[in-house]
Protein backbone atom coordinates (compact mmCIF):
# COMPACT_ATOMS: atom_id res chain seq x y z
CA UNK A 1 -57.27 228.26 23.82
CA UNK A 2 -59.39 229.48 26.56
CA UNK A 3 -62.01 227.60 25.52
CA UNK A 4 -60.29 224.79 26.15
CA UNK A 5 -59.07 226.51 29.42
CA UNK A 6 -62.64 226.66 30.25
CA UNK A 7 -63.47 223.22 29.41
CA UNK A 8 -60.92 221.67 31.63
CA UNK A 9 -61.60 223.78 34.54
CA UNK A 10 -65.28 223.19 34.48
CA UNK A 11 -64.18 219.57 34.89
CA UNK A 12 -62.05 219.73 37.35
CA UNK A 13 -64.48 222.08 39.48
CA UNK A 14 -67.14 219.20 38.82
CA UNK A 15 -64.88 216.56 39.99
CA UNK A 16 -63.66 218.50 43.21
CA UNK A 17 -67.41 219.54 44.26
CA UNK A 18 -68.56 215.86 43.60
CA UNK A 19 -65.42 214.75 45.78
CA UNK A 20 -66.06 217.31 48.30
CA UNK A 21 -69.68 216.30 48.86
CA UNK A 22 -69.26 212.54 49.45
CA UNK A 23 -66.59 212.86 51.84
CA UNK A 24 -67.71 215.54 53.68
CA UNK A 25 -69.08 215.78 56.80
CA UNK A 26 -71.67 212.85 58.11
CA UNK A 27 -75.22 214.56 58.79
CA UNK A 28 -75.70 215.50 62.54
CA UNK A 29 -78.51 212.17 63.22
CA UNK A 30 -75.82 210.17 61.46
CA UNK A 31 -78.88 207.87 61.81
CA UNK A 32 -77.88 206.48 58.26
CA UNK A 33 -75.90 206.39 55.52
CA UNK A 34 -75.34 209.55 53.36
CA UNK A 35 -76.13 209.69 50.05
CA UNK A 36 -73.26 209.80 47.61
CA UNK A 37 -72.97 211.85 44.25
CA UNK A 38 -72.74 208.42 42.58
CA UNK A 39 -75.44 208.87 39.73
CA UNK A 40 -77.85 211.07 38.20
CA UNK A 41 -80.53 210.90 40.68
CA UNK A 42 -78.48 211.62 43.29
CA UNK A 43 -76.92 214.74 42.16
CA UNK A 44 -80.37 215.96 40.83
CA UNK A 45 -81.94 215.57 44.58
CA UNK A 46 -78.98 217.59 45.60
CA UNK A 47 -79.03 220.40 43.21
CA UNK A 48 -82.82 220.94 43.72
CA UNK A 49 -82.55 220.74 47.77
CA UNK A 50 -79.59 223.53 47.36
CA UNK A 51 -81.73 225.70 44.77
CA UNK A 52 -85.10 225.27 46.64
CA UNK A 53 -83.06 226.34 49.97
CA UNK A 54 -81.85 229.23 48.15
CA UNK A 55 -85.23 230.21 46.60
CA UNK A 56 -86.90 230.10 50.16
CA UNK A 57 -83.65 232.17 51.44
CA UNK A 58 -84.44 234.99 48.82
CA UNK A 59 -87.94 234.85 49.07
CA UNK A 60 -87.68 235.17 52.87
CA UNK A 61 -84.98 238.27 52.28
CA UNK A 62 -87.63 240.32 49.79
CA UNK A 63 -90.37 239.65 51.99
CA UNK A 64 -92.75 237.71 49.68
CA UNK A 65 -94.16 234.27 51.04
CA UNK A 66 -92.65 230.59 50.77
CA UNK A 67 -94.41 229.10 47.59
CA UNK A 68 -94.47 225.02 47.71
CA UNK A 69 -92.22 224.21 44.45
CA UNK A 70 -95.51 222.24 43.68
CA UNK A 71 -97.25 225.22 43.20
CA UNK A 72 -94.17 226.44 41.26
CA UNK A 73 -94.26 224.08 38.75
CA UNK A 74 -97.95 224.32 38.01
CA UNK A 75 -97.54 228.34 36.97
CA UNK A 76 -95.11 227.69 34.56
């Protein structure tokens, strides 16, 4: 049963973080458009840009210098 629990609320926590992102706030250029969670590629471009700005946040807390995620990549 709380599988299922779990199953349900993972959806509705996608859902509501999807929702929350396209009607949020409008960037501070508002030059353009803002992207919408609307496919794949979208959502990817978003989940790296949040887990590259917290890599570089950590990184920058332990002291150790900002690696390009190029130069990630290649060491792996």
């Amino acid at each position: 049963m709380r599988f299922i629990i779990g199953i349900i609320a993972g959806f509705l926590i996608t859902v509501a973080v999807a929702y929350w992102h396209d009607s949020g706030a409008r960037p501070i250029d508002a030059g353009g458009p803002r992207d919408q969670i609307v496919n794949w590629d979208v959502a990817d471009r978003a989940f790296r840009n949040a887990r590259d700005s917290v890599a570089r946040g950590f990184n920058r807390l332990i002291g150790e210098r900002d690696v390009a995620p190029e130069d990630r990549r290649e060491r792996l």
